[in-house]
Protein backbone atom coordinates (compact mmCIF):
# COMPACT_ATOMS: atom_id res chain seq x y z
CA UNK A 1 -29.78 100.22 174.61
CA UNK A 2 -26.92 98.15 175.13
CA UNK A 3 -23.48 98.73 174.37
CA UNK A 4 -20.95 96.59 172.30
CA UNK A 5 -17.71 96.23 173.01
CA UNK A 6 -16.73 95.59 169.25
CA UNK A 7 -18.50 98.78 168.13
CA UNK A 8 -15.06 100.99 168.00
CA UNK A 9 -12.97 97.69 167.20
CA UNK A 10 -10.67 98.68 164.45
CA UNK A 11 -10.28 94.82 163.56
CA UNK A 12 -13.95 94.54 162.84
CA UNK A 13 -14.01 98.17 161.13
CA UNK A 14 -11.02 96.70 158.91
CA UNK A 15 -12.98 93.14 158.06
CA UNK A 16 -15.94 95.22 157.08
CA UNK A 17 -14.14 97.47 154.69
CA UNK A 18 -12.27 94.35 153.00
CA UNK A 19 -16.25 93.20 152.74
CA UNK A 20 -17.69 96.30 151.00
CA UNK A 21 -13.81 96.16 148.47
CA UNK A 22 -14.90 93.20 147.32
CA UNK A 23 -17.75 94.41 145.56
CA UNK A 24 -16.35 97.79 143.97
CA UNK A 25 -16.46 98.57 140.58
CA UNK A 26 -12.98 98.03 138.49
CA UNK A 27 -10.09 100.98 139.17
CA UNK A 28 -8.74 102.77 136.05
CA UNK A 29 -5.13 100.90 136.39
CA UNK A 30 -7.09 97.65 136.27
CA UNK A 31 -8.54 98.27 133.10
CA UNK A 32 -5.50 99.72 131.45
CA UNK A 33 -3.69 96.60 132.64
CA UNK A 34 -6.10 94.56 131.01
CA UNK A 35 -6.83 96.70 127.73
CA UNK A 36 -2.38 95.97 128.01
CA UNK A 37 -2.92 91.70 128.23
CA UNK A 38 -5.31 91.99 125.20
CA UNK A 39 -3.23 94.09 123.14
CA UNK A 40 -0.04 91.53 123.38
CA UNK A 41 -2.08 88.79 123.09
CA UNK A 42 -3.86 90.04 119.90
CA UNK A 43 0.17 90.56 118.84
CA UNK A 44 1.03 87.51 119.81
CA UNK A 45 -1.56 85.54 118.30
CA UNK A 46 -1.02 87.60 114.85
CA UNK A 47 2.49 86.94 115.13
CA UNK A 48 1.61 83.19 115.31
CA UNK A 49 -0.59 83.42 112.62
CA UNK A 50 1.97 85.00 110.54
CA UNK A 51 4.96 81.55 111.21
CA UNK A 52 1.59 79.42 110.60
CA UNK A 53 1.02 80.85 107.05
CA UNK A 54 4.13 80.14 106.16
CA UNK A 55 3.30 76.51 105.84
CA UNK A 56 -0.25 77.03 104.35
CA UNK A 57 -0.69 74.99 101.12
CA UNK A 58 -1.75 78.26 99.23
CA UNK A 59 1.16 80.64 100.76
CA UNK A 60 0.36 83.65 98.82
CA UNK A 61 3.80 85.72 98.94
CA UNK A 62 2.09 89.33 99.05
CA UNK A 63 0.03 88.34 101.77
CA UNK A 64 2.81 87.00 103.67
CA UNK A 65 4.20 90.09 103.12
CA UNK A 66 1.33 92.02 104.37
CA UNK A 67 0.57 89.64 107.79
CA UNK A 68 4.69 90.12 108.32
CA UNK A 69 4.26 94.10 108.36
CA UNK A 70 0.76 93.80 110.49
CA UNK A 71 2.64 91.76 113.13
CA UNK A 72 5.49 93.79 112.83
CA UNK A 73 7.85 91.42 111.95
CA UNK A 74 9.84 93.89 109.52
CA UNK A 75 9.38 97.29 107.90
CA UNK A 76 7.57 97.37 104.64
CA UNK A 77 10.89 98.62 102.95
CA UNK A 78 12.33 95.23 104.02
CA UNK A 79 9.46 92.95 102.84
CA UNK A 80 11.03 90.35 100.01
CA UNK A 81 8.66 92.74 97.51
CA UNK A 82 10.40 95.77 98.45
CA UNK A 83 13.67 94.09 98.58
CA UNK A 84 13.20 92.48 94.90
CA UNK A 85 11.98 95.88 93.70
CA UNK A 86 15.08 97.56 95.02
CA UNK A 87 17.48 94.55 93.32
CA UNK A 88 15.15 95.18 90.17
CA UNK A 89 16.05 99.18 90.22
CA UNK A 90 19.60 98.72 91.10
CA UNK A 91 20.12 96.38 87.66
CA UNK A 92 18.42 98.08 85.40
CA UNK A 93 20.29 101.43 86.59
CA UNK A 94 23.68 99.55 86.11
CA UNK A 95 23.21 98.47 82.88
CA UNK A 96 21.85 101.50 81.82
CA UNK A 97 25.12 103.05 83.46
CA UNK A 98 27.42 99.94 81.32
CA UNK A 99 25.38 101.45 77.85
CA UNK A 100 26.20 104.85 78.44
CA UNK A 101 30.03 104.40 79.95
CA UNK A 102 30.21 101.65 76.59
CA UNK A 103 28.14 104.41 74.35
CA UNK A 104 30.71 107.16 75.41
CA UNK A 105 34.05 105.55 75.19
CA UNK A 106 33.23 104.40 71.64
CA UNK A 107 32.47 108.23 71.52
CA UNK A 108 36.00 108.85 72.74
CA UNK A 109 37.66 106.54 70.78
CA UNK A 110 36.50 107.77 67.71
CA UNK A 111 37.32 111.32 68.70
CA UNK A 112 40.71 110.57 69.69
CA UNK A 113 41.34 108.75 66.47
CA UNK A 114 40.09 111.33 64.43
CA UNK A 115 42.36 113.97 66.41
CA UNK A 116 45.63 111.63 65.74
CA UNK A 117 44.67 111.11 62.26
CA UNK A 118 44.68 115.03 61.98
CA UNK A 119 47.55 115.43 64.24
CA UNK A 120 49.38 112.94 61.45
CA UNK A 121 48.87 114.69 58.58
CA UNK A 122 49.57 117.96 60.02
CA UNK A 123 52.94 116.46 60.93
CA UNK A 124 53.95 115.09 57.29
CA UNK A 125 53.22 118.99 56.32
CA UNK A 126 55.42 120.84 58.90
CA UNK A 127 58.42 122.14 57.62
CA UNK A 128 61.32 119.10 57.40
CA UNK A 129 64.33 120.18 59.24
CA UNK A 130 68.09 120.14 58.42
CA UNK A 131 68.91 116.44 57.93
CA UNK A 132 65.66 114.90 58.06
CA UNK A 133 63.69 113.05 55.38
CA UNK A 134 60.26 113.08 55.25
CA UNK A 135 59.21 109.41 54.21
CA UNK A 136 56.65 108.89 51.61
CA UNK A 137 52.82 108.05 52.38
CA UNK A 138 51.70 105.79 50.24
CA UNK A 139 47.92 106.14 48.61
CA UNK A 140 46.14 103.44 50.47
CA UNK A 141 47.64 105.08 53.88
CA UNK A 142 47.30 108.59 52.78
CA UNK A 143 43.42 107.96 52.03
CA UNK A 144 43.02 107.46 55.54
CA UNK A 145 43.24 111.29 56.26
CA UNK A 146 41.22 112.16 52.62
CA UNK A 147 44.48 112.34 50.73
CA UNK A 148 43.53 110.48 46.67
CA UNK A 149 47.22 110.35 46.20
CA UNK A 150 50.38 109.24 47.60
CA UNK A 151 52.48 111.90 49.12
CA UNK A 152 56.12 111.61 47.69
CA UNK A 153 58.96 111.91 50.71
CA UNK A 154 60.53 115.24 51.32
CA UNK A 155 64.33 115.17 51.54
CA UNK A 156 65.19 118.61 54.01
CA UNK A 157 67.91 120.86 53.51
CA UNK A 158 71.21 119.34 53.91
CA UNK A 159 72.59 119.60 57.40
CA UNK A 160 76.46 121.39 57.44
CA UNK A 161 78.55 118.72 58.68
CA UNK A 162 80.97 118.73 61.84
CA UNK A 163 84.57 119.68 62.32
CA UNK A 164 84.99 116.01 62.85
CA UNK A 165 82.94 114.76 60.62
CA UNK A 166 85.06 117.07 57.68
CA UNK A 167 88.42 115.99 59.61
CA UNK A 168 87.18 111.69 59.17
CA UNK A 169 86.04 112.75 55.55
CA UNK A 170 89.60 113.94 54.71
CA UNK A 171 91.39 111.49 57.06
CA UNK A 172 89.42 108.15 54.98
CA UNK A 173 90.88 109.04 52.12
CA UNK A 174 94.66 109.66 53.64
CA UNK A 175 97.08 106.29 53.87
CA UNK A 176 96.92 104.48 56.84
CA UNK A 177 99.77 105.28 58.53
CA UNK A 178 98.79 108.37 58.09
CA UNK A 179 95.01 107.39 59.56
CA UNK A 180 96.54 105.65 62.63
CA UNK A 181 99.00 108.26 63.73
CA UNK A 182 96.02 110.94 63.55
CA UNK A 183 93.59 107.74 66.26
CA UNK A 184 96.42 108.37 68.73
CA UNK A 185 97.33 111.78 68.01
CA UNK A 186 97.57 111.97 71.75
CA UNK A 187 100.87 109.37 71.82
CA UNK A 188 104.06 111.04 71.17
CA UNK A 189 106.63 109.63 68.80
CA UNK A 190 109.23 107.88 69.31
CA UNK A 191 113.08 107.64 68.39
CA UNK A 192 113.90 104.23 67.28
CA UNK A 193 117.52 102.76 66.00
CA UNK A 194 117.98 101.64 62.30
CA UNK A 195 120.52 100.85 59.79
CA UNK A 196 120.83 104.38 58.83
CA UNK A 197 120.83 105.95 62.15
CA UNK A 198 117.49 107.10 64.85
CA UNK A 199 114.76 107.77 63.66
CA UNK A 200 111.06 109.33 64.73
CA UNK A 201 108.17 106.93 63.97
CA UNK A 202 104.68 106.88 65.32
CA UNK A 203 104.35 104.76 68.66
CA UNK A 204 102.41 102.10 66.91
CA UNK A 205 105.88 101.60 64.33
CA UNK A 206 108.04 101.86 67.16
CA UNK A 207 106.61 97.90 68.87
CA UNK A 208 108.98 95.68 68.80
CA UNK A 209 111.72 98.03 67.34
CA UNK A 210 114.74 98.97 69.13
CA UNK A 211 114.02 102.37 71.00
CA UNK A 212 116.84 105.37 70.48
CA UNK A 213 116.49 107.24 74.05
CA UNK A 214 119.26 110.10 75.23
CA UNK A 215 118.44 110.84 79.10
CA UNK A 216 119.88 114.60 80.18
CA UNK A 217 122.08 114.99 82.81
CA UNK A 218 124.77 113.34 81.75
CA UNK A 219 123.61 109.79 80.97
CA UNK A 220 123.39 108.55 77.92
CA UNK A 221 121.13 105.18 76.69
CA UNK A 222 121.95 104.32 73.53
CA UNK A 223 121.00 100.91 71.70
CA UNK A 224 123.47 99.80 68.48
CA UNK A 225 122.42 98.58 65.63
CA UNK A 226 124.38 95.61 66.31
CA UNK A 227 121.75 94.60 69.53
CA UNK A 228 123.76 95.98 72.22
CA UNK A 229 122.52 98.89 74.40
CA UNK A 230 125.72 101.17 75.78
CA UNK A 231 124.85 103.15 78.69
CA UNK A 232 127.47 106.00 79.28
CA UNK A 233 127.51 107.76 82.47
CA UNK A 234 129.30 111.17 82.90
CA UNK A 235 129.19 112.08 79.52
CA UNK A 236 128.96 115.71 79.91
CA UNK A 237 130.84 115.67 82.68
CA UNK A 238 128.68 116.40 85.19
CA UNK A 239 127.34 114.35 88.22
CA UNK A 240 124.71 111.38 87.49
CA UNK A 241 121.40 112.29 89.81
CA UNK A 242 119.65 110.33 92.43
CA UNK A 243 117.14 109.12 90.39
CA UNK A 244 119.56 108.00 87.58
CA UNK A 245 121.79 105.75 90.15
CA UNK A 246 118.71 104.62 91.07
CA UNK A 247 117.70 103.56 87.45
CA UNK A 248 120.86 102.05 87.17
CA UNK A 249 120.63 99.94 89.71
CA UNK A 250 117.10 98.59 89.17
CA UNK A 251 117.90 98.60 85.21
CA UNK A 252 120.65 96.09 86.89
CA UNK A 253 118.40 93.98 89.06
CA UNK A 254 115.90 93.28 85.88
CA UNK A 255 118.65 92.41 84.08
CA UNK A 256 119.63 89.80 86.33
CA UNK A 257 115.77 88.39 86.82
CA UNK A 258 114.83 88.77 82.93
CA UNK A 259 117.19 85.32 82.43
CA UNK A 260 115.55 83.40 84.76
CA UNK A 261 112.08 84.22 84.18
CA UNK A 262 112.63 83.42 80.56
CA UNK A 263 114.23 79.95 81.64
CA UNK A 264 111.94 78.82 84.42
CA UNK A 265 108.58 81.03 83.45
CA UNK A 266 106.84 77.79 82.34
CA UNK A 267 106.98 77.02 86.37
CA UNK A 268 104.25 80.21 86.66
CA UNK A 269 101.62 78.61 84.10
CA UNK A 270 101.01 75.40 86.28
CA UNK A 271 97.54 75.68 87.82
CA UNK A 272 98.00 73.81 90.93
CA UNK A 273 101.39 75.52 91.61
CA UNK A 274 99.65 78.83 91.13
CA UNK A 275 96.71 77.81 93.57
CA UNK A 276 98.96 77.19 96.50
CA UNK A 277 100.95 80.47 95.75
CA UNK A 278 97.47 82.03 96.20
CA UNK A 279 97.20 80.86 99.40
CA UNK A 280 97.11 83.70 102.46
CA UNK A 281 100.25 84.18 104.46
CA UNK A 282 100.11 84.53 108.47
CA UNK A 283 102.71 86.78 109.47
CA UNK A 284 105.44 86.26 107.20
CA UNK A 285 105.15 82.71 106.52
CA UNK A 286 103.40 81.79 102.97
CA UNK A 287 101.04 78.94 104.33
CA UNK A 288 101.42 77.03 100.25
CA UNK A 289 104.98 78.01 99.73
CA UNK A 290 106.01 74.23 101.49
CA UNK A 291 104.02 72.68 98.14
CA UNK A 292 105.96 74.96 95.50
CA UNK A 293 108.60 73.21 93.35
CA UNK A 294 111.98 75.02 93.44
CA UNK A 295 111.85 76.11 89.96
CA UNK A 296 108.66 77.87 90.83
CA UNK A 297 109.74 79.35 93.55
CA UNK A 298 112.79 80.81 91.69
CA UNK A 299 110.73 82.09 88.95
CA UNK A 300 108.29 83.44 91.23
CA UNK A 301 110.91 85.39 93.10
CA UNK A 302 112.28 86.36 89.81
CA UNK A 303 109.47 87.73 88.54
CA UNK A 304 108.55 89.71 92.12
CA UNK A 305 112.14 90.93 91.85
CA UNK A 306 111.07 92.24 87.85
CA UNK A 307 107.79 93.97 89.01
CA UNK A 308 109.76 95.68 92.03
CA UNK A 309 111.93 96.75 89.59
CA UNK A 310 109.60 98.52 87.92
CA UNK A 311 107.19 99.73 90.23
CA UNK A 312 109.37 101.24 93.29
CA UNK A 313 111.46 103.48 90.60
CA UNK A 314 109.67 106.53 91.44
CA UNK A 315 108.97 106.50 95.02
CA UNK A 316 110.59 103.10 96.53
CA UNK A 317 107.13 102.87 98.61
CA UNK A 318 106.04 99.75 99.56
CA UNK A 319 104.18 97.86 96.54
CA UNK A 320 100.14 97.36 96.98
CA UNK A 321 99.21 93.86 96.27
CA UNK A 322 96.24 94.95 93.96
CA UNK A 323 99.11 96.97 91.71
CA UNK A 324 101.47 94.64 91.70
CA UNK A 325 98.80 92.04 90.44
CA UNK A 326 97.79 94.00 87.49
CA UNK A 327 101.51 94.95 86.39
CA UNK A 328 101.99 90.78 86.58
CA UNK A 329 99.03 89.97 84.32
CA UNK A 330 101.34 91.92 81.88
CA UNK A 331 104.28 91.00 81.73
CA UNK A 332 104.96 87.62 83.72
CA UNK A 333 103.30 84.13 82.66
CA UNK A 334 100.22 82.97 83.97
CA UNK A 335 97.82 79.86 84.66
CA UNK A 336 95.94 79.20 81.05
CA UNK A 337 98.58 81.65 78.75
CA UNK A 338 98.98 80.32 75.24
CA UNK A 339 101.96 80.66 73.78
CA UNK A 340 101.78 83.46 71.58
CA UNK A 341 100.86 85.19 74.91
CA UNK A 342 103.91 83.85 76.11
CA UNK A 343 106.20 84.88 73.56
CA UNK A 344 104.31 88.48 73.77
CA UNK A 345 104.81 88.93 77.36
CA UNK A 346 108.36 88.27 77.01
CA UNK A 347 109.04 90.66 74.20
CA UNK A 348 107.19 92.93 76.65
CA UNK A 349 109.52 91.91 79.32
CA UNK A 350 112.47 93.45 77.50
CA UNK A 351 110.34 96.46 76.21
CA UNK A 352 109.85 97.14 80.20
CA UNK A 353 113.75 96.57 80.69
CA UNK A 354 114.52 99.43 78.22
CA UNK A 355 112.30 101.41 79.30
CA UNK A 356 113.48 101.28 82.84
CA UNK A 357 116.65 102.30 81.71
CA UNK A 358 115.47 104.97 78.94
CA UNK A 359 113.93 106.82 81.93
CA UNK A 360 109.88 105.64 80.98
CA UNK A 361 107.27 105.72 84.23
CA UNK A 362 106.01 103.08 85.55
CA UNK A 363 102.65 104.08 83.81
CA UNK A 364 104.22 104.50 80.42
CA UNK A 365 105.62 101.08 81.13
CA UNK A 366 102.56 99.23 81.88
CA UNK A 367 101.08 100.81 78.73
CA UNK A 368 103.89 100.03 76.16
CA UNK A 369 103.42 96.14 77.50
CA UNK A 370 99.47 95.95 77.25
CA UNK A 371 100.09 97.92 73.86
CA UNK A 372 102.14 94.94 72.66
CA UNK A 373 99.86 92.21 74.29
CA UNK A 374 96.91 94.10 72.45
CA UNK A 375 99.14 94.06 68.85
CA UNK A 376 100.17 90.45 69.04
CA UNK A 377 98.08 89.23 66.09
CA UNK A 378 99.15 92.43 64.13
CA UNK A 379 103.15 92.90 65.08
CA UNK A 380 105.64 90.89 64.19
CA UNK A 381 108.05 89.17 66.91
CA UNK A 382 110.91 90.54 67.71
CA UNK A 383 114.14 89.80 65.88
CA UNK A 384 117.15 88.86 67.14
CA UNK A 385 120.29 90.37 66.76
CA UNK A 386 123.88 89.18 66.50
CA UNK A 387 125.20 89.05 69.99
CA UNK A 388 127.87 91.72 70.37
CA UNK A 389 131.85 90.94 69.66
CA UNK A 390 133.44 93.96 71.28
CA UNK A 391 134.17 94.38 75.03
CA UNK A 392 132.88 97.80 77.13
CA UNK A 393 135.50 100.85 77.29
CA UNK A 394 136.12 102.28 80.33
CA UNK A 395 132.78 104.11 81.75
CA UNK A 396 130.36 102.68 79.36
CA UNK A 397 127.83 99.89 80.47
CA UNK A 398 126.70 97.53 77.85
CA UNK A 399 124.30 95.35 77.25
CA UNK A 400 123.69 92.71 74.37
CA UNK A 401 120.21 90.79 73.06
CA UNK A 402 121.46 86.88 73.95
CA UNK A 403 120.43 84.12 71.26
CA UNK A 404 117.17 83.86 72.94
CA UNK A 405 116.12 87.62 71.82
CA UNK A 406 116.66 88.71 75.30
CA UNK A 407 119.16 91.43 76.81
CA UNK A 408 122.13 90.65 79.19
CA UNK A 409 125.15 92.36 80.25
CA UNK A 410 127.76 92.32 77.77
CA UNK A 411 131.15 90.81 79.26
C-alpha cells in the first residue's frame, strides 16, 4: 500500500468539509431568519394593500377601517368609526348637560323669585319705624304675592325732633335780624358810632358803618360823628406799649399809601402791565419792571407798602409771597375787576385802615374785607362825611374821610 502525502493535509481535510456543508440540512437560525423575511413581507404587502384600497372604486369605509387595524396602521380606538362614535357621545352628552344646566336655572330662577316675592311682603308687614312711611301697594302689585286688595301706606310713629331742628323751628319764625345774628352766633358784636352816640350791632350791621373801638393802655381810637377819627395817646397817663407805637406807625404808613392807591389803582387792572409784574426776579432785579409805566409802578409800591402794613403788625417777619397774594386779591385792584369790585375793595381798604389802628389782627382784617367783597350786592356804599373843620389839640392824632370817602390826616 502506498502512502499519500495529502492524506494528513489539513488544506484538503478543510476543502472536503466545505464539500460535505454544502449539502446539510437548513440550521434553526436559518429558518427563523426566513420565517422573519415572510412575516414583513406579508406586512408589507398588507400594508400596500391597505394605501391601494383607498383608491378602489367601491372603498367601503368599515373595511378600510378593518385592513388599517390588520396592517397596523392605527389602533381600533383611532379608526374614523371609533373616532365619529366618540364625537357622537361627546354631543349628545353636552347637550344633554345644556338641558339640564338650562332645566335647573329656570329651576333657580323661579325659586329665587318666589323667595323675594315672600321676602317683599314680609317687609311691607314689619313694624314701620319712627319717621318712616310705609308706601301703599296697590291691588294689581299686591296680587302678585296673593294679596285681593291694595294695602293702604302705614305712616310710623312720629320721630322726636332735634335740638336743632326745635332751635330752626323757633328761629323761622323770629325777624331776620334776629335769624342772621343767631347764623353767626360765633362773630362778636361790634361798637359802631351814630348820631346818638356808640352803639353794639351785630357784625353783619356794623359793614360799612363807622366802627367805635377804645384800645387799653392808654390809647384811645375814637371815630366822630363828623368823619374824623381822633387817636389820643396817653390818656390815662400811662406809657403807650410796643405794639401800640408800632400800630401807630403802620396806621401812619397806610394812611399815606391809601391816597395813592385810590388815585393810580386803575394802573393795577391793566392786563399786560400785570403780566410783566408777574415776571420772576433774579436776584433783586424784577426782569418786567423796565416795561411798567410809572403810575403802575407807584401804585404797585403803594399797594405793597398797604399789605406790609397790615401783615408785619404782629411779628414784622418777612412776608411769604403766597400770603401776601391772597391779602391782595382783597383789598387792591386787579386784572378783570368790575367796578363795583372796585368800589368794594376800596371801602375795604379803609375798613383795613381802621382796623389797623382799632387794634384788629391781621386775620380779623382779611375777614372783615372778604366779608364786604361777599356783601357787595346786599350793603350799601359807604357814605361820605363832611370833611372835618377843627384843627388837632395838643396830643390827639386825627384823621378825616376826604371828599372821595377815604381817610387822611387831618391838618
Amino acid at each position: 500500500m502506498k502512502s499519500s502525502q495529502f492524506f494528513n493535509n489539513q488544506a484538503f481535510a478543510q476543502a472536503a468539509n466545505n464539500l460535505a456543508s454544502l449539502f446539510e440540512p437548513p440550521s434553526g437560525a436559518d429558518a427563523a431568519g426566513w420565517a422573519l423575511a415572510n412575516e414583513r413581507k406579508a406586512a408589507a404587502q398588507r400594508l400596500a394593500d391597505f394605501y391601494d384600497y383607498r383608491n378602489n372604486p367601491n372603498f367601503d369605509q368599515q373595511m378600510f377601517d378593518r385592513m388599517g387595524v390588520a396592517a397596523g396602521a392605527y389602533q381600533p380606538n383611532q379608526s374614523y368609526y371609533s373616532v365619529d362614535q366618540t364625537n357622537a357621545t361627546s354631543r349628545a352628552n353636552n347637550a344633554a348637560d345644556n338641558e339640564r344646566a338650562i332645566q335647573t336655572n329656570a329651576a333657580d330662577n323661579a325659586r329665587a323669585l318666589e323667595v323675594g316675592q315672600i321676602s317683599g311682603l314680609a317687609d311691607l308687614y314689619k313694624p314701620v319705624g319712627e319717621g318712616e312711611v310705609r308706601p301703599a301697594i296697590p291691588q294689581d302689585v299686591a296680587g302678585r304675592f296673593g294679596v285681593t286688595r291694595e294695602l293702604p301706606a302705614e305712616q310710623g310713629r312720629v320721630k322726636p325732633i332735634t335740638d336743632d331742628q326745635l332751635k330752626a323751628a323757633i328761629l323761622s319764625k323770629m325777624p331776620q335780624n334776629v335769624q342772621e345774628a343767631a347764623a353767626f352766633g360765633g362773630t362778636p358784636i361790634e361798637a359802631i358810632v351814630t348820631p346818638e352816640g356808640p352803639r353794639n350791632v351785630t357784625r353783619l350791621d356794623a359793614i360799612g358803618q363807622t366802627p367805635y373801638e377804645t384800645l387799653k393802655g392808654g390809647l384811645t381810637v375814637t371815630t366822630n360823628p363828623d368823619g374824623t377819627t381822633t387817636v389820643t395817646q396817653g390818656g390815662s397817663g400811662s406809657k403807650i406799649t410796643e405794639f401800640q407805637g408800632k400800630q401807630n406807625a403802620y396806621a401812619t404808613r397806610m394812611g399815606g399809601a391809601l391816597p395813592i392807591i385810590d388815585q393810580l389803582g386803575g394802573e393795577l387792572t391793566d392786563f399786560s402791565q400785570a403780566a410783566y409784574d408777574a415776571l420772576p426776579t433774579v436776584g433783586t432785579i424784577k426782569t418786567g419792571n423796565g416795561m411798567l409805566s410809572e403810575n403802575y409802578q407807584k401804585a404797585s409800591n403803594a399797594g405793597r407798602l398797604f399789605l406790609q402794613s397790615v401783615l408785619r403788625l404782629d411779628s414784622g417777619a418777612a412776608i411769604p409771597p403766597a400770603e401776601e397774594a391772597q391779602y391782595g386779591d382783597v383789598f387792591l385792584p386787579r386784572p378783570g375787576d368790575k367796578p363795583g369790585t372796585l368800589k368794594q375793595k376800596r371801602l375795604a381798604r379803609n375798613l383795613a385802615f381802621q382796623g389797623v389802628q382799632s387794634g384788629m389782627t391781621p386775620d380779623q382784617i382779611l375777614a372783615t374785607g372778604r366779608a364786604v367783597l361777599a356783601a357787595q350786592n346786599a350793603v350799601p356804599g359807604a357814605t361820605t362825611a363832611p370833611p372835618a373843620t377843627t384843627a388837632p389839640t395838643s396830643g390827639v392824632i386825627k384823621f378825616q374821610r376826604g371828599a372821595d370817602g377815604r381817610p387822611v390826616r387831618a391838618q
